[in-house]
Protein backbone atom coordinates (compact mmCIF):
# COMPACT_ATOMS: atom_id res chain seq x y z
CA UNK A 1 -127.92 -56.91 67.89
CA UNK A 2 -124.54 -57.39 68.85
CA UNK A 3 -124.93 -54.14 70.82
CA UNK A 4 -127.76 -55.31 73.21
CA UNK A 5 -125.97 -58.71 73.74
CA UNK A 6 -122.58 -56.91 75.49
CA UNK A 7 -121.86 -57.48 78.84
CA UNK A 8 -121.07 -54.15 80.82
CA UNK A 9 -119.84 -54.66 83.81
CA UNK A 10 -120.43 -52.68 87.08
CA UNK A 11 -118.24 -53.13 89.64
CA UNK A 12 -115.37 -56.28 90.26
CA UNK A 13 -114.16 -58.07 93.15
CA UNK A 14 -110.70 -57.93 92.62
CA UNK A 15 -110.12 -58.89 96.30
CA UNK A 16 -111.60 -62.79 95.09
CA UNK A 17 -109.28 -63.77 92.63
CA UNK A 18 -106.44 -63.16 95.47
CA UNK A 19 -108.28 -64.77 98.26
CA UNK A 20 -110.05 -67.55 97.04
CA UNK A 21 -108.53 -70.38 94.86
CA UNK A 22 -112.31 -70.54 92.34
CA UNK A 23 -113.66 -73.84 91.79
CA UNK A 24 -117.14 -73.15 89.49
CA UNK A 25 -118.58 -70.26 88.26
CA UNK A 26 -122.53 -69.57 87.97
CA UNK A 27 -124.01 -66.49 86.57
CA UNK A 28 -127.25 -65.34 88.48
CA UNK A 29 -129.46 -63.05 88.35
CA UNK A 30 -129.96 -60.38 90.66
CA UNK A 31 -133.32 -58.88 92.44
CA UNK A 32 -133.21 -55.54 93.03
CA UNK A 33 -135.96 -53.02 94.71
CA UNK A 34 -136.88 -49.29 93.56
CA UNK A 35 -134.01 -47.38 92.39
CA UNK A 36 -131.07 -49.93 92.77
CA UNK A 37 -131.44 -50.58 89.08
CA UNK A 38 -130.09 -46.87 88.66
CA UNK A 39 -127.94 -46.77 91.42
CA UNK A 40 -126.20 -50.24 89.64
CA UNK A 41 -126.30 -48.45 86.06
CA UNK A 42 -124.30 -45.27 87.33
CA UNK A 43 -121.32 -47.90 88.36
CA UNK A 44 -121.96 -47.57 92.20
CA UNK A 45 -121.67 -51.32 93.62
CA UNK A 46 -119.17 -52.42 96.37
CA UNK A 47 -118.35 -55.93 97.12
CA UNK A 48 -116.53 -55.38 100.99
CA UNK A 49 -116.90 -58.57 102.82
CA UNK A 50 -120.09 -60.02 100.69
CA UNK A 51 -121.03 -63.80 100.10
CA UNK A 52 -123.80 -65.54 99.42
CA UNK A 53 -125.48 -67.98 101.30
CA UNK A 54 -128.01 -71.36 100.42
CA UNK A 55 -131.13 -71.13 102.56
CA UNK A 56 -134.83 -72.99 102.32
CA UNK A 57 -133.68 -73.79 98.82
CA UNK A 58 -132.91 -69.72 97.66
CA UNK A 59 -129.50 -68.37 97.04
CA UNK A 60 -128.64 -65.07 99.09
CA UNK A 61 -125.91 -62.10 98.59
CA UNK A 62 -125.37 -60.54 101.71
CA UNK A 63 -122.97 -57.75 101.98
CA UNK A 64 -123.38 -56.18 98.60
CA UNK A 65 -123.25 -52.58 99.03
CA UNK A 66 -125.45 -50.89 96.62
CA UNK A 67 -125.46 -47.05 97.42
CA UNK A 68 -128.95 -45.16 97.31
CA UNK A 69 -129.38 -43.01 93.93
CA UNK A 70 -129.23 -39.33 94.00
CA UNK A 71 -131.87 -38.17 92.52
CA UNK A 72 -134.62 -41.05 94.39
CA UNK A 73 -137.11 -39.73 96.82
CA UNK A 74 -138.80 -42.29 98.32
CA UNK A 75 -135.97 -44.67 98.86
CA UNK A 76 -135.54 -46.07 102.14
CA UNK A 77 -133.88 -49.37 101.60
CA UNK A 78 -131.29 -50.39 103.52
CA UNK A 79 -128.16 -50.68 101.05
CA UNK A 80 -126.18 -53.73 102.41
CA UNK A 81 -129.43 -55.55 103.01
CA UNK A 82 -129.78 -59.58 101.59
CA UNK A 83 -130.74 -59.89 98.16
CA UNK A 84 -131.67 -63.11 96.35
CA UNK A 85 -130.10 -64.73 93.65
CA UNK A 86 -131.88 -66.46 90.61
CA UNK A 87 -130.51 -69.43 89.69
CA UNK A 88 -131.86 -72.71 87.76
CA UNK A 89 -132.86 -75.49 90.43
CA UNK A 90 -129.96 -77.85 89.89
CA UNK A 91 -127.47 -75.47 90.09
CA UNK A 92 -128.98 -74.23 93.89
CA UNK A 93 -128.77 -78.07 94.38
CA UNK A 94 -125.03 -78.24 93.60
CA UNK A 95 -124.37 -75.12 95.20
CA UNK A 96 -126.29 -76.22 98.39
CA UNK A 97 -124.42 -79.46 98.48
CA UNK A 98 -121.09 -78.23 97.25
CA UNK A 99 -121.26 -75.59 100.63
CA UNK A 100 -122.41 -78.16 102.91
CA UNK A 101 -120.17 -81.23 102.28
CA UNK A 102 -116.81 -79.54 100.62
CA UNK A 103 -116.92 -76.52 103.04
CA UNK A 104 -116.73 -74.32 99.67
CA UNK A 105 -118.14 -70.26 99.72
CA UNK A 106 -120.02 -68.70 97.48
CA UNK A 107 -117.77 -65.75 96.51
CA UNK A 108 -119.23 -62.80 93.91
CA UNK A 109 -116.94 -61.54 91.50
CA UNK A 110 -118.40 -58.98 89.58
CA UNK A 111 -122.07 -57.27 88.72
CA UNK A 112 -122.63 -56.79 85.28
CA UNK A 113 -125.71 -56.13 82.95
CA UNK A 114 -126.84 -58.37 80.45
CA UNK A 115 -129.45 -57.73 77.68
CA UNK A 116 -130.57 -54.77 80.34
CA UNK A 117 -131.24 -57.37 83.18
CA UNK A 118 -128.87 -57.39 86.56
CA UNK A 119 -126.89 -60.27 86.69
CA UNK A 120 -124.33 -61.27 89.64
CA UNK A 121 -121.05 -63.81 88.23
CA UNK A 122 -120.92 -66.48 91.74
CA UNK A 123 -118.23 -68.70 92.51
CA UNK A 124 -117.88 -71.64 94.90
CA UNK A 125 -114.74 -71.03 96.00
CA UNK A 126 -112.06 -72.22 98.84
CA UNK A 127 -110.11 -69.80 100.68
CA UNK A 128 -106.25 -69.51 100.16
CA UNK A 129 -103.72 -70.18 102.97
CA UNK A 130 -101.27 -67.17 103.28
CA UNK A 131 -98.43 -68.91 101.67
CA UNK A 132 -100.60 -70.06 99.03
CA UNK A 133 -101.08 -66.20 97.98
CA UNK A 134 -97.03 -66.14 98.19
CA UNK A 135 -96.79 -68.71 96.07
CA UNK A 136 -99.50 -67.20 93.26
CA UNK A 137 -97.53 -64.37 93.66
CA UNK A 138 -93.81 -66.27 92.65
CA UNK A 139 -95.56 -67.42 89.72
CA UNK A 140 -97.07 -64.52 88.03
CA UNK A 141 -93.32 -62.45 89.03
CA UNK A 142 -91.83 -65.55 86.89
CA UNK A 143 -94.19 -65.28 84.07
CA UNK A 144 -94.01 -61.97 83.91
CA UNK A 145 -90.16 -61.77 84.05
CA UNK A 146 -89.90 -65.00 81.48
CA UNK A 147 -92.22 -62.68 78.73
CA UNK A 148 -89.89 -60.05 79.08
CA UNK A 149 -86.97 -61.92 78.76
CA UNK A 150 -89.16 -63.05 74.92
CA UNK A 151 -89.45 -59.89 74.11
CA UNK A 152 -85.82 -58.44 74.71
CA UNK A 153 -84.76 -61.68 72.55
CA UNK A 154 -87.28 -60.68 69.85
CA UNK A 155 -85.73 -57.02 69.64
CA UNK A 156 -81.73 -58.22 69.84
C-alpha cells in the first residue's frame, strides 16, 4: 500500500524557488488529453515561463510544455496549450482573490503522480526584487559555511 501512495515526481521548477518568495501552496490536479498521460510518465514536462491563471471561476496552467509521445499516432495537440487545474471551490476562491487584491502569481513547482492520477503542486507567490535574490543567496553561503565550520570542530 505504501507503494501506490508515493509521490513520483516528473519534472521541477527549480527556476521558482529563486524567483518567487512562495506564500501558499495548493496541490491540483491536472487534465490531460490523449497521450500526455505517457508523455508525463516518461519524465518529459518543462515548466519555461508557465503560470496559471483564475478565469470564470477555473484555474488555468498556461505554458506547461508537455512534449508529444513517441510512439502516439493520432496526436495533434498543441503541447504548450492551456490546461485546467482541479481544485476544491474555496481554494479557487482564495486563489482568485489572493491574485486580484495582493497582486500574487500562481507559480507551478513541480508535476508529480499521485495514486496514478496527474497532479500539479501551485503556489501563490510574489516575485523577488534582484537584491532580494542577493540577499537569499548571502544567507544560504553563511549557512553553508557556519555547518562546515560544525563539522571541522566535530573532527578536531
Amino acid at each position: 500500500m505504501a507503494e501506490r501512495d508515493a509521490i513520483r515526481v516528473v519534472a521541477r521548477n527549480r527556476k521558482a524557488r529563486h524567483e518567487f518568495e512562495l506564500l501558499e501552496q495548493f496541490e491540483a490536479g491536472l487534465v490531460l488529453e490523449g497521450a500526455e498521460v505517457k508523455s508525463l510518465r516518461s519524465g518529459r514536462a518543462s515548466f519555461a515561463d508557465s503560470f496559471g491563471r483564475v478565469n470564470c471561476g477555473e484555474v488555468w496552467l498556461h505554458n506547461l510544455h508537455i512534449p508529444r509521445y513517441e510512439h502516439s499516432s493520432l496526436d495533434d495537440l498543441d503541447p504548450v496549450r492551456k490546461r485546467k487545474l482541479l481544485l476544491n471551490r474555496r481554494e479557487i476562491e482564495r486563489i482568485a482573490s489572493q491574485t486580484r487584491e495582493r497582486g500574487l502569481t500562481l507559480v507551478p513547482l513541480d508535476v508529480h503522480f499521485r495514486r496514478g492520477y496527474a497532479k500539479v503542486t501551485v503556489a501563490l507567490a510574489r516575485g523577488k526584487k534582484h537584491r532580494d535574490r542577493r540577499e537569499d543567496l548571502k544567507r544560504k553561503t553563511m549557512e553553508r559555511e557556519a555547518e562546515r565550520a560544525k563539522r571541522d570542530a566535530r573532527r578536531v
